[in-house]
PDB file of N, CA and C in Angstrom:
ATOM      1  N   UNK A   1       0.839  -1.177   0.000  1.00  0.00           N
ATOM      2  CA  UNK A   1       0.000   0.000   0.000  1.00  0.00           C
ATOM      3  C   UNK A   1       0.887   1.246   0.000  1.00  0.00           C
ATOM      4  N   UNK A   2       0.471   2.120  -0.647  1.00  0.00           N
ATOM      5  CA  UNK A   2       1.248   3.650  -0.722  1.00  0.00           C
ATOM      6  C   UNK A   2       1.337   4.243   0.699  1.00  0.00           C
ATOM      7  N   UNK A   3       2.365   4.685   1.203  1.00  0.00           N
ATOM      8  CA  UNK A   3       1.918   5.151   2.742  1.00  0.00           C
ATOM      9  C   UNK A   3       1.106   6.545   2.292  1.00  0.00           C
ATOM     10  N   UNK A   4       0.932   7.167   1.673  1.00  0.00           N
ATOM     11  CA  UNK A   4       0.195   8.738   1.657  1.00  0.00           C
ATOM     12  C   UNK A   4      -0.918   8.609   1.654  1.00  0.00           C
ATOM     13  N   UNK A   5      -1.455   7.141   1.402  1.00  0.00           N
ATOM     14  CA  UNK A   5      -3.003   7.445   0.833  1.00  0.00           C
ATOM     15  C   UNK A   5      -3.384   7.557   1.883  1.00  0.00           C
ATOM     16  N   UNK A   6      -3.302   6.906   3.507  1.00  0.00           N
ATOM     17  CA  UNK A   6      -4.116   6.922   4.599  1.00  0.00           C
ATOM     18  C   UNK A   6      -4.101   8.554   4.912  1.00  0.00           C
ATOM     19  N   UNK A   7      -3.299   9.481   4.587  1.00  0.00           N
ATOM     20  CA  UNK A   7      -3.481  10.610   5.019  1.00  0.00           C
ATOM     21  C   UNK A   7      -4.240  10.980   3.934  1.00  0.00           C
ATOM     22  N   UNK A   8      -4.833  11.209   3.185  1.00  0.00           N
ATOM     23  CA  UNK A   8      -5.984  11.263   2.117  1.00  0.00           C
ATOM     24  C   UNK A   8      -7.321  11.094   2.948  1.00  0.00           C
ATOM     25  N   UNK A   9      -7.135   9.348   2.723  1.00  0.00           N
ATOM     26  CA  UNK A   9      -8.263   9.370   3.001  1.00  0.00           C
ATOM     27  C   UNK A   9      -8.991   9.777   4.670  1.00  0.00           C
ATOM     28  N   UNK A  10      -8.208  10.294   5.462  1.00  0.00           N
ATOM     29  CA  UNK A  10      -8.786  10.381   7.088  1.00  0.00           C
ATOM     30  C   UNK A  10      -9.505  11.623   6.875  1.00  0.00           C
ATOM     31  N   UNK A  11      -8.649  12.596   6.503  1.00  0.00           N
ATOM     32  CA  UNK A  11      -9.209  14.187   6.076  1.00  0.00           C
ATOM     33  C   UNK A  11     -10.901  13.496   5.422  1.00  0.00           C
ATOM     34  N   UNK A  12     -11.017  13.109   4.310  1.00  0.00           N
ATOM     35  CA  UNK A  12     -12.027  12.508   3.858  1.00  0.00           C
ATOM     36  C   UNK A  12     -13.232  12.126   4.748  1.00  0.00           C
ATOM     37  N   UNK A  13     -12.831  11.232   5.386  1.00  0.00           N
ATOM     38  CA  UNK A  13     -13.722  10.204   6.916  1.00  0.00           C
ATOM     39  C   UNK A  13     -14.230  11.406   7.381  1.00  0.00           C
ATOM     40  N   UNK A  14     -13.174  12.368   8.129  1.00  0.00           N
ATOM     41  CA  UNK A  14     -13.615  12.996   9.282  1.00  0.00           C
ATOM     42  C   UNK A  14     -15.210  14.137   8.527  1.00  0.00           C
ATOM     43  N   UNK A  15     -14.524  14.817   7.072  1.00  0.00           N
ATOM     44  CA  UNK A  15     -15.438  15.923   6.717  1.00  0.00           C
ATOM     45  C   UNK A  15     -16.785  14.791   6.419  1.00  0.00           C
ATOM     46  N   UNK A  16     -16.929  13.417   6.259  1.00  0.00           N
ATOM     47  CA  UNK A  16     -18.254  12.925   5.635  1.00  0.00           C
ATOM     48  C   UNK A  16     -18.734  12.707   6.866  1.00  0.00           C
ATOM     49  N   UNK A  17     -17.912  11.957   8.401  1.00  0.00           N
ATOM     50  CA  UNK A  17     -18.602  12.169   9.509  1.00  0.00           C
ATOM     51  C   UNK A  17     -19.311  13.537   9.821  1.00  0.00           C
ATOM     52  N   UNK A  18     -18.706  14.591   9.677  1.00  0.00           N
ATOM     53  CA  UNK A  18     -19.085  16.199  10.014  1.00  0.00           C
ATOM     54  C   UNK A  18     -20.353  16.271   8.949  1.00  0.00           C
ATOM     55  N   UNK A  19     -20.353  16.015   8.027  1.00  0.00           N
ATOM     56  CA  UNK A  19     -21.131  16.006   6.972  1.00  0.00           C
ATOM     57  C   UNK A  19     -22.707  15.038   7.481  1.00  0.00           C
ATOM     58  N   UNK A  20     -22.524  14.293   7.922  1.00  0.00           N
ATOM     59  CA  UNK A  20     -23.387  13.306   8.047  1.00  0.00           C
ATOM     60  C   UNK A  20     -24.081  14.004   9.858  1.00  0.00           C
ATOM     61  N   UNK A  21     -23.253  14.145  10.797  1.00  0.00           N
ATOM     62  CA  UNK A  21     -23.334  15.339  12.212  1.00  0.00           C
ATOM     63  C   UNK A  21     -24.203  16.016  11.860  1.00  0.00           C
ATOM     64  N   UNK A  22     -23.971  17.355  10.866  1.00  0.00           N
ATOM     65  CA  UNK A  22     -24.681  18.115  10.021  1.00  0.00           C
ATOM     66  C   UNK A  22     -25.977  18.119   9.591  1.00  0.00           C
ATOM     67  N   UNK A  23     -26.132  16.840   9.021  1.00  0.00           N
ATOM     68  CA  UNK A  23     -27.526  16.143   8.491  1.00  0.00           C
ATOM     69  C   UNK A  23     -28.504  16.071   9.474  1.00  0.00           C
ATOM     70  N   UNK A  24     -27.778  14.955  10.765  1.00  0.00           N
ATOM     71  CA  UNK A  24     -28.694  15.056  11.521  1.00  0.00           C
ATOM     72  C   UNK A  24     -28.989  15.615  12.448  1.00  0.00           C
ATOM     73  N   UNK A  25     -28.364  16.888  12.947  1.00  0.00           N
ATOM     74  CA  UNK A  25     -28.921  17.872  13.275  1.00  0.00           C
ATOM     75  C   UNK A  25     -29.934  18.812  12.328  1.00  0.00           C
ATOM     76  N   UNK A  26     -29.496  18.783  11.402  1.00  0.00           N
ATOM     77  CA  UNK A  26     -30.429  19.412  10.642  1.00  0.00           C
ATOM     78  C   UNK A  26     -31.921  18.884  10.327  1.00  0.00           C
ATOM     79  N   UNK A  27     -31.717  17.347  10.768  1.00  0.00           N
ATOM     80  CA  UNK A  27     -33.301  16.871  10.515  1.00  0.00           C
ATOM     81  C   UNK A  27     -34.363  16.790  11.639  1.00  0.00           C
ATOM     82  N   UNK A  28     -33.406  16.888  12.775  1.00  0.00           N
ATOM     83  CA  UNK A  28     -33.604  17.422  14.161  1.00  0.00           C
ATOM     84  C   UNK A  28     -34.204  18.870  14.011  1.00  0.00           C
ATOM     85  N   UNK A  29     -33.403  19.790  13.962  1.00  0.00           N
ATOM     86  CA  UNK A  29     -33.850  21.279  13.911  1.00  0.00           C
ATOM     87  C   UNK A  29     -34.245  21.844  12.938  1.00  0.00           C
ATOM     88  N   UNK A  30     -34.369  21.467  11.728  1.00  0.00           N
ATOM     89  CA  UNK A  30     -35.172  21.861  10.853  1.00  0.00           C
ATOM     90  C   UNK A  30     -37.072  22.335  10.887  1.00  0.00           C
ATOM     91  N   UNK A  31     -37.781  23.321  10.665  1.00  0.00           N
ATOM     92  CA  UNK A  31     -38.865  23.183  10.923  1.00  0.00           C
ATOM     93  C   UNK A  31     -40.056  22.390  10.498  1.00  0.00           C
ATOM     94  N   UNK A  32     -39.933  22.528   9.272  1.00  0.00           N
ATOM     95  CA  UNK A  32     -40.727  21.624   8.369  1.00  0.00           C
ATOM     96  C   UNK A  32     -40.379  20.270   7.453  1.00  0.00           C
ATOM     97  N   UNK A  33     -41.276  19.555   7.112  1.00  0.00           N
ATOM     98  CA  UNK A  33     -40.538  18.317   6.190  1.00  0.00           C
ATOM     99  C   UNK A  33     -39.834  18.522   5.592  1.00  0.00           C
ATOM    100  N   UNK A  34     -40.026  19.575   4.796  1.00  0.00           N
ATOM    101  CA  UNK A  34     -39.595  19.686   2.985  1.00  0.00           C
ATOM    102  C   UNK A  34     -38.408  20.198   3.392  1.00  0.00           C
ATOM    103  N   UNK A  35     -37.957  20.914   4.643  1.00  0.00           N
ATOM    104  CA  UNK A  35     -36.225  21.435   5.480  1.00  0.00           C
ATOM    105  C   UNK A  35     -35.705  20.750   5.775  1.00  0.00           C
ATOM    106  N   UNK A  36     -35.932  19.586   6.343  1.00  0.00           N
ATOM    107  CA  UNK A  36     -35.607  18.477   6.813  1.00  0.00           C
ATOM    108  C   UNK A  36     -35.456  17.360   5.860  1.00  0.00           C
ATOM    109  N   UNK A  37     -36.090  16.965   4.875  1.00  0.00           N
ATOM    110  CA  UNK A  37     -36.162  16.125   3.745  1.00  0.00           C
ATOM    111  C   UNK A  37     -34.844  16.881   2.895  1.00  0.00           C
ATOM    112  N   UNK A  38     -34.666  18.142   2.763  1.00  0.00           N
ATOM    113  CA  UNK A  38     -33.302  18.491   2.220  1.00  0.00           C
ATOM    114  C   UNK A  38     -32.426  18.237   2.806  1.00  0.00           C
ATOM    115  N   UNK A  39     -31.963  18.481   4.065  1.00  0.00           N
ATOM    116  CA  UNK A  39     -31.116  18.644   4.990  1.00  0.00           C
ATOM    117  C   UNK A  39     -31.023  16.628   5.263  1.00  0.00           C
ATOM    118  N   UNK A  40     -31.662  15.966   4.808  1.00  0.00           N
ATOM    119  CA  UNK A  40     -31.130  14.531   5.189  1.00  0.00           C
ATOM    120  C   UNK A  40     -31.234  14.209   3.323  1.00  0.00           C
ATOM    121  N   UNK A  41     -31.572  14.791   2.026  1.00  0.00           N
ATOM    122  CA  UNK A  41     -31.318  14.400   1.037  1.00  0.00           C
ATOM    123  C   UNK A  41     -29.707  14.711   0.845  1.00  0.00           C
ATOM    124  N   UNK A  42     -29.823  15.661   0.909  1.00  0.00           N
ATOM    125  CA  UNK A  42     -28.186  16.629   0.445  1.00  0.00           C
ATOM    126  C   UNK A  42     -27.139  16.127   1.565  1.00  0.00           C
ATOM    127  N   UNK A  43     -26.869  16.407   2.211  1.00  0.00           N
ATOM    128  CA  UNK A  43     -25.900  16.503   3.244  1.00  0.00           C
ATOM    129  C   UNK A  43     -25.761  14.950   3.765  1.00  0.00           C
ATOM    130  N   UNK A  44     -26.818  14.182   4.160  1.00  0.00           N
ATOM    131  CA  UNK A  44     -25.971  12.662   4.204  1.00  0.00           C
ATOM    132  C   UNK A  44     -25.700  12.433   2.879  1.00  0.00           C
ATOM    133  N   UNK A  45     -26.146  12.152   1.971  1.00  0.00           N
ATOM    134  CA  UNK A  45     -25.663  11.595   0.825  1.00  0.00           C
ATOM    135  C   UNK A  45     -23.986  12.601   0.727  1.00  0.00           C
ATOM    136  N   UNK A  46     -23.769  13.509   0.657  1.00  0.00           N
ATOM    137  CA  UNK A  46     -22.469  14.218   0.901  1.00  0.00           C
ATOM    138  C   UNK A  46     -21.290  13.477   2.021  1.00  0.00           C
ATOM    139  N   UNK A  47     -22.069  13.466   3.273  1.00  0.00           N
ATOM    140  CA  UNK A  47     -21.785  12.296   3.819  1.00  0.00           C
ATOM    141  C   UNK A  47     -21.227  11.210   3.605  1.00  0.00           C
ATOM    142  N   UNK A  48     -21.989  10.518   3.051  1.00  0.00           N
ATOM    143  CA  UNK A  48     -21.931   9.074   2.909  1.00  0.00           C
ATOM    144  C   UNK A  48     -21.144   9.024   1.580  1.00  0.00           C
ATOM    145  N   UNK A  49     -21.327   9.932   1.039  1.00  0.00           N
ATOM    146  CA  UNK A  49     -19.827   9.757  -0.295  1.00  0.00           C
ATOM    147  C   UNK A  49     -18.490  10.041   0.449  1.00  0.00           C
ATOM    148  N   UNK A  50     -18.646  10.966   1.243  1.00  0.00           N
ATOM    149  CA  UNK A  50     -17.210  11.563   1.255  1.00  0.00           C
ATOM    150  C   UNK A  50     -16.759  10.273   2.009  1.00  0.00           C
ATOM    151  N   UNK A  51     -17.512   9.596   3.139  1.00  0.00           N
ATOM    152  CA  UNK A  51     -16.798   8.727   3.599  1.00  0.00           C
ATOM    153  C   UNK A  51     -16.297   7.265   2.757  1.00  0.00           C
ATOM    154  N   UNK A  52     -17.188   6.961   2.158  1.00  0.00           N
ATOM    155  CA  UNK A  52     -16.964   6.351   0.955  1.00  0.00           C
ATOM    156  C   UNK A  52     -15.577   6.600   0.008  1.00  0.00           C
ATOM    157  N   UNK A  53     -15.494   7.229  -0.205  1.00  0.00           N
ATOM    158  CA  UNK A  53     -14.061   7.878  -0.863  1.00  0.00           C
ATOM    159  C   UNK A  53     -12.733   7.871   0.241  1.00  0.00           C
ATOM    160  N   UNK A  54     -13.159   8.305   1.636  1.00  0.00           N
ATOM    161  CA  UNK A  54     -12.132   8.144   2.188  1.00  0.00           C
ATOM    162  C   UNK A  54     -11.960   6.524   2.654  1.00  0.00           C
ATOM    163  N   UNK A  55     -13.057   5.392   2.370  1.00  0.00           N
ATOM    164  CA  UNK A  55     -12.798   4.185   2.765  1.00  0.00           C
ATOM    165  C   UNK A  55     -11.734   3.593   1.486  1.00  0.00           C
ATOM    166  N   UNK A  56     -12.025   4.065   0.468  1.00  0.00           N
ATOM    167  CA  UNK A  56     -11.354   3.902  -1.042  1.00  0.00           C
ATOM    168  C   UNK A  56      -9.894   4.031  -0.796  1.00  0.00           C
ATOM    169  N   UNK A  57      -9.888   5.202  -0.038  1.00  0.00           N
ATOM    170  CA  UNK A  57      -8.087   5.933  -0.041  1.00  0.00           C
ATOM    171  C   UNK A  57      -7.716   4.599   1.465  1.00  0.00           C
ATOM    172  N   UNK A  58      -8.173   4.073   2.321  1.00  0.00           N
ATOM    173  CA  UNK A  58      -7.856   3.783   2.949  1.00  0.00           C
ATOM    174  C   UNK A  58      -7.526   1.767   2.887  1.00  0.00           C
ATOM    175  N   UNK A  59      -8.396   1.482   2.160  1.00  0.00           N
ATOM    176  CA  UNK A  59      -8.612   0.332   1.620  1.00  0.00           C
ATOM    177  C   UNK A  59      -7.077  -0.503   1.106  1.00  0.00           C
ATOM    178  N   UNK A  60      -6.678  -1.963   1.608  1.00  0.00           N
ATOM    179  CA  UNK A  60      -5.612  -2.226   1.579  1.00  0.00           C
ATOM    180  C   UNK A  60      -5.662  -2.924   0.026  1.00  0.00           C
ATOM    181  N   UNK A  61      -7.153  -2.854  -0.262  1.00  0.00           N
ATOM    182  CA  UNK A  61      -6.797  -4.319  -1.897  1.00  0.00           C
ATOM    183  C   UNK A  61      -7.768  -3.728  -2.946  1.00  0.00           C
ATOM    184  N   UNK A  62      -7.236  -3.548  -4.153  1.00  0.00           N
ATOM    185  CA  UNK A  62      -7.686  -3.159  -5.110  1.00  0.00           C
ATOM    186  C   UNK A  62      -9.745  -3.338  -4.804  1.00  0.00           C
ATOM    187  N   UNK A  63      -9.970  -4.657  -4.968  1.00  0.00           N
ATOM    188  CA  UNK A  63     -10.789  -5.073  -4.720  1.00  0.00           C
ATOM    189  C   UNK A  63     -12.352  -4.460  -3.672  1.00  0.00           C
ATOM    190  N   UNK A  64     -11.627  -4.496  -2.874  1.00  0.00           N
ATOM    191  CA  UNK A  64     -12.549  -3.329  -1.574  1.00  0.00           C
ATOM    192  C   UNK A  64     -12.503  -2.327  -1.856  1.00  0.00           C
ATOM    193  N   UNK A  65     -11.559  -1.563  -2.598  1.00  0.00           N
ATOM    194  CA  UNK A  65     -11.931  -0.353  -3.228  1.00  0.00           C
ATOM    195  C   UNK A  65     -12.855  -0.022  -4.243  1.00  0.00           C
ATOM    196  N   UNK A  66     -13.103  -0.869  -4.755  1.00  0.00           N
ATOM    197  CA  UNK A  66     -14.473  -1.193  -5.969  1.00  0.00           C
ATOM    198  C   UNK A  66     -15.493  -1.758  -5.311  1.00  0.00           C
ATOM    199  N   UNK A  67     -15.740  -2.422  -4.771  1.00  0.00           N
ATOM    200  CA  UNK A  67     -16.413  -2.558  -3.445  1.00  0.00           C
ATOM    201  C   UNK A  67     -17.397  -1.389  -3.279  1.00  0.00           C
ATOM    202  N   UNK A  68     -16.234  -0.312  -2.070  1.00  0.00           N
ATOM    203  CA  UNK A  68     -16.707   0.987  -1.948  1.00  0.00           C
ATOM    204  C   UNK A  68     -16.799   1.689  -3.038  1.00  0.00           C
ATOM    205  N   UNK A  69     -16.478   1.853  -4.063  1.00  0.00           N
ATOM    206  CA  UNK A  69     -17.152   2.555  -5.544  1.00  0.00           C
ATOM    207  C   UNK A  69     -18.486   1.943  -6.014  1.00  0.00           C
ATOM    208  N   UNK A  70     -18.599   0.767  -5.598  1.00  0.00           N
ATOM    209  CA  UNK A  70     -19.991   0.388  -6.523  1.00  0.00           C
ATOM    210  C   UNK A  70     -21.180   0.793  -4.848  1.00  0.00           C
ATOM    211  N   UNK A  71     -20.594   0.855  -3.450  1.00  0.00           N
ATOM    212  CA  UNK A  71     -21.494   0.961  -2.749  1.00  0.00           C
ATOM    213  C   UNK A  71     -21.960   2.528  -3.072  1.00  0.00           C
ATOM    214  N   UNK A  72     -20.865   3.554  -3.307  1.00  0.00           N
ATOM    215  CA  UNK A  72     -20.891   4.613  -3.224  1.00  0.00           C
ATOM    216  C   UNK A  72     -22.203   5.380  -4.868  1.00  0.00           C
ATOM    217  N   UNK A  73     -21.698   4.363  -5.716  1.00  0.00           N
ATOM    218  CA  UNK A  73     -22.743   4.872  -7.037  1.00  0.00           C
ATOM    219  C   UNK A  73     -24.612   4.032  -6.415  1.00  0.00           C
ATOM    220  N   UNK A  74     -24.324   3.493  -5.594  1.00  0.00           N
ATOM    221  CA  UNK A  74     -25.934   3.140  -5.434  1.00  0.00           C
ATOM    222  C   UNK A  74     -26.186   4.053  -4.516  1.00  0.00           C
ATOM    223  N   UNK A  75     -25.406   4.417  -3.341  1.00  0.00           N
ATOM    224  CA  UNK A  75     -25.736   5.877  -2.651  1.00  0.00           C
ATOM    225  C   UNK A  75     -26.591   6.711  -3.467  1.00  0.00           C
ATOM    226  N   UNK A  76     -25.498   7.116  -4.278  1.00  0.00           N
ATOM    227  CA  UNK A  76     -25.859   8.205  -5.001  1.00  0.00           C
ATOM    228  C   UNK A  76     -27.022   8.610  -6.050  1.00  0.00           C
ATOM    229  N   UNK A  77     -27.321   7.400  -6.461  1.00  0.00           N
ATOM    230  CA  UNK A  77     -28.285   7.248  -7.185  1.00  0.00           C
ATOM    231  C   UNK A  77     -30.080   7.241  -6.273  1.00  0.00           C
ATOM    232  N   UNK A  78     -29.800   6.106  -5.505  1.00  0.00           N
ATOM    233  CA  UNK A  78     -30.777   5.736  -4.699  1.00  0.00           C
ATOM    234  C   UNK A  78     -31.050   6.754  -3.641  1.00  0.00           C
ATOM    235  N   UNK A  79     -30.111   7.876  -2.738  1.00  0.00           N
ATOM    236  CA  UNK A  79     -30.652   8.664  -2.031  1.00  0.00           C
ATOM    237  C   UNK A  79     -31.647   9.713  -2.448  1.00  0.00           C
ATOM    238  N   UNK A  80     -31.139  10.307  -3.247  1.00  0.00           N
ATOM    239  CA  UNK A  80     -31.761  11.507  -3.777  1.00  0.00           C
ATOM    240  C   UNK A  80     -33.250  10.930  -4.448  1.00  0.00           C
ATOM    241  N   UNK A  81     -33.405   9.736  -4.943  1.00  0.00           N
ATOM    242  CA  UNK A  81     -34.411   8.952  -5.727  1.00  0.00           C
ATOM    243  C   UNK A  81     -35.611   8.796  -4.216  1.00  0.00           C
ATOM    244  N   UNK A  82     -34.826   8.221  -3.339  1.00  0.00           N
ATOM    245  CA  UNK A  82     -35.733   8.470  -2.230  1.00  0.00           C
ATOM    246  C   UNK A  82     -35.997   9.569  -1.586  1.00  0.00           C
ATOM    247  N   UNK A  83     -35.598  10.781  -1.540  1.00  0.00           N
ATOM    248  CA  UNK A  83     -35.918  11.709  -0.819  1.00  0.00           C
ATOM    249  C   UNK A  83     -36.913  12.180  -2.221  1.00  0.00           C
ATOM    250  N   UNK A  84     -36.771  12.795  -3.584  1.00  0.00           N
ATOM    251  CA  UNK A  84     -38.114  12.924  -4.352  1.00  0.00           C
ATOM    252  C   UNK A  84     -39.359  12.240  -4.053  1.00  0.00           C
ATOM    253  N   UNK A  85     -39.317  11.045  -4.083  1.00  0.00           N
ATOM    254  CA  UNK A  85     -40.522   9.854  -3.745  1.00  0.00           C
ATOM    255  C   UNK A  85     -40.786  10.847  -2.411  1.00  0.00           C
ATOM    256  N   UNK A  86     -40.525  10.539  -1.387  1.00  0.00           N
ATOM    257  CA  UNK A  86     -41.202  11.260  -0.291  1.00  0.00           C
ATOM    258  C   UNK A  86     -41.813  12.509  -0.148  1.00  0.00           C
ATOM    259  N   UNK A  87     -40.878  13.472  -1.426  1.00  0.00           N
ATOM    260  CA  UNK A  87     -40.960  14.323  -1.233  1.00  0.00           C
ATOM    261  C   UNK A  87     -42.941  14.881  -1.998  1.00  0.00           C
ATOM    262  N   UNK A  88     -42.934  14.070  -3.007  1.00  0.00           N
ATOM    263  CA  UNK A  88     -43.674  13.761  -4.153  1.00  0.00           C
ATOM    264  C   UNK A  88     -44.992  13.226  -3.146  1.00  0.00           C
ATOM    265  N   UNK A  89     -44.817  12.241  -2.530  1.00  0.00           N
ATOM    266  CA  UNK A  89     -45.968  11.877  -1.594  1.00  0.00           C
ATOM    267  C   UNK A  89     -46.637  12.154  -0.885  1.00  0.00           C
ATOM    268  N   UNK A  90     -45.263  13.342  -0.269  1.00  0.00           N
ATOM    269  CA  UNK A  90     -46.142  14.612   0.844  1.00  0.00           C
ATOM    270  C   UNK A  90     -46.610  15.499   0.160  1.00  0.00           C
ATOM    271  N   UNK A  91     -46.155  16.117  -1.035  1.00  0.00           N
ATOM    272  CA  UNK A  91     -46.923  16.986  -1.948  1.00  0.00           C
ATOM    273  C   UNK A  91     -48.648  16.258  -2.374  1.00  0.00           C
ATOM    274  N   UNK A  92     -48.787  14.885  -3.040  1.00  0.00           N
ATOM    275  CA  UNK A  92     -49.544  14.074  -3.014  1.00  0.00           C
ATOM    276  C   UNK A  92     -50.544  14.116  -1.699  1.00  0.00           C
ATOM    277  N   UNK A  93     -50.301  13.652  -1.138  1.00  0.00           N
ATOM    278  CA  UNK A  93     -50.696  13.829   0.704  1.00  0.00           C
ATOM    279  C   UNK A  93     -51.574  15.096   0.536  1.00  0.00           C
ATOM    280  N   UNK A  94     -51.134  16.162   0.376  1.00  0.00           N
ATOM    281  CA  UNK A  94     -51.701  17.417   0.661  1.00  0.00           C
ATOM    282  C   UNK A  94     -50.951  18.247   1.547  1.00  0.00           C
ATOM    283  N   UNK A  95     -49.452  17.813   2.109  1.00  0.00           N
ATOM    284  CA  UNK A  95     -48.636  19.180   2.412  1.00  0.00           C
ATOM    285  C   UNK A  95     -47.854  19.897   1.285  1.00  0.00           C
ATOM    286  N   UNK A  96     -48.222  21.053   1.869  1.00  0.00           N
ATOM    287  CA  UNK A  96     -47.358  22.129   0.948  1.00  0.00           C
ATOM    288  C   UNK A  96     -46.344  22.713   1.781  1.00  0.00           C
ATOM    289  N   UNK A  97     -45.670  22.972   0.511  1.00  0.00           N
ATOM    290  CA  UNK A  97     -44.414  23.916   1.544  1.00  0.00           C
ATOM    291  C   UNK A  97     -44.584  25.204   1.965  1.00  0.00           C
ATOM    292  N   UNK A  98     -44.209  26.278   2.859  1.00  0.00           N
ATOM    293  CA  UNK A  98     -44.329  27.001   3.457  1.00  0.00           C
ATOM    294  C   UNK A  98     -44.655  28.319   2.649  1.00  0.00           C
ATOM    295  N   UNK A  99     -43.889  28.542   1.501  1.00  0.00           N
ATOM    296  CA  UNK A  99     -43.928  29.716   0.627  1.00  0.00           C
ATOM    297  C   UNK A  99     -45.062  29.487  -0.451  1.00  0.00           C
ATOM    298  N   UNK A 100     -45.671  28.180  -0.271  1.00  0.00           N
ATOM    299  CA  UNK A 100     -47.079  27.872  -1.166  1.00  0.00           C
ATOM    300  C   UNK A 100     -48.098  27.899  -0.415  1.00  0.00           C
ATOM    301  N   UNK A 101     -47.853  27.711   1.055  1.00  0.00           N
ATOM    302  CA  UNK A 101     -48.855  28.097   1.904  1.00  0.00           C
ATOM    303  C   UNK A 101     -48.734  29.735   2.557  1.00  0.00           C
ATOM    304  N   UNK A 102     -48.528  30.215   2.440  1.00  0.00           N
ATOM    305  CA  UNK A 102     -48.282  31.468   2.627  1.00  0.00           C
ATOM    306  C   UNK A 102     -48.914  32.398   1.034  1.00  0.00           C
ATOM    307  N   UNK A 103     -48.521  32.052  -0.115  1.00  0.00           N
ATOM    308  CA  UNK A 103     -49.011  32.366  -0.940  1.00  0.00           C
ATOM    309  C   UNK A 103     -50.495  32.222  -1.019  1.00  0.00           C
ATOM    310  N   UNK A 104     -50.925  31.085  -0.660  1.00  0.00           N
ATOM    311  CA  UNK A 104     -52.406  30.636  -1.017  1.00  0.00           C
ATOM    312  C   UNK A 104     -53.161  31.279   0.170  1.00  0.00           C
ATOM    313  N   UNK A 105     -52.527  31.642   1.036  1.00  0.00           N
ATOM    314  CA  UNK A 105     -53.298  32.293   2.109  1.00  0.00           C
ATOM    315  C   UNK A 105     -53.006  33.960   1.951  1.00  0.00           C
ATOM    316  N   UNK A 106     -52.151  34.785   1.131  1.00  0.00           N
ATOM    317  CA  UNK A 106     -52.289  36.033   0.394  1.00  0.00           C
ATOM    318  C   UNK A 106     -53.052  36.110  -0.373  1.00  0.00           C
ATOM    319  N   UNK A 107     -53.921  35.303  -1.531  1.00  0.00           N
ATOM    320  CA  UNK A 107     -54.686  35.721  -1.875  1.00  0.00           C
ATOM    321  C   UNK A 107     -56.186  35.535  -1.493  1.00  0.00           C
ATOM    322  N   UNK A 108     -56.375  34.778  -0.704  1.00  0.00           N
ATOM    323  CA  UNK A 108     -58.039  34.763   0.154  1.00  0.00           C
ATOM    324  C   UNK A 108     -58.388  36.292   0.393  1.00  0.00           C
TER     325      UNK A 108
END
């Protein structure tokens, strides 16, 4: 193994842990769904790549590094795919977001 890569990839780990910290505070303190449904679409998936990438740099065998590349492209694909669906359902449902409810209640 290259000795540099582990210093790569830790920097990596730590910002997707902070990244992922981030998230869920934010889905915690966020006010509404549709704040919170961003704040856990965007930011874990940011998350969960960056750490992903730093498992890549850290990884002793070709192998596990593709591994974490093929876990990391279903992340990516599949998070954001699920946060629309939800997002789509609560619209469906009958919540609106805040600046559409606020609008619809300016013109009454």
């Amino acid at each position: 193994m290259i000795e540099w890569l582990p210093w790569i990839g830790a920097p990596l780990l730590v910002a997707g842990g902070l990244f992922s910290l981030v998230s869920g505070l934010g889905v915690i303190r966020f006010p509404t769904f549709f704040t919170r449904l961003h704040a856990a679409g965007i930011l874990d998936t940011a998350g969960a790549g960056l750490i992903m990438v730093g498992l890549m740099f850290q990884a002793d065998d070709v192998l596990i590094a593709l591994k974490c590349l093929l876990i990391l492209g279903f992340l990516v694909f599949t998070s954001p795919t699920a946060c629309h669906a939800l997002a789509r359902a609560a619209l469906h449902d009958g919540l609106l977001p805040i600046a559409v409810r606020r609008r619809n209640q300016s013109k009454r």
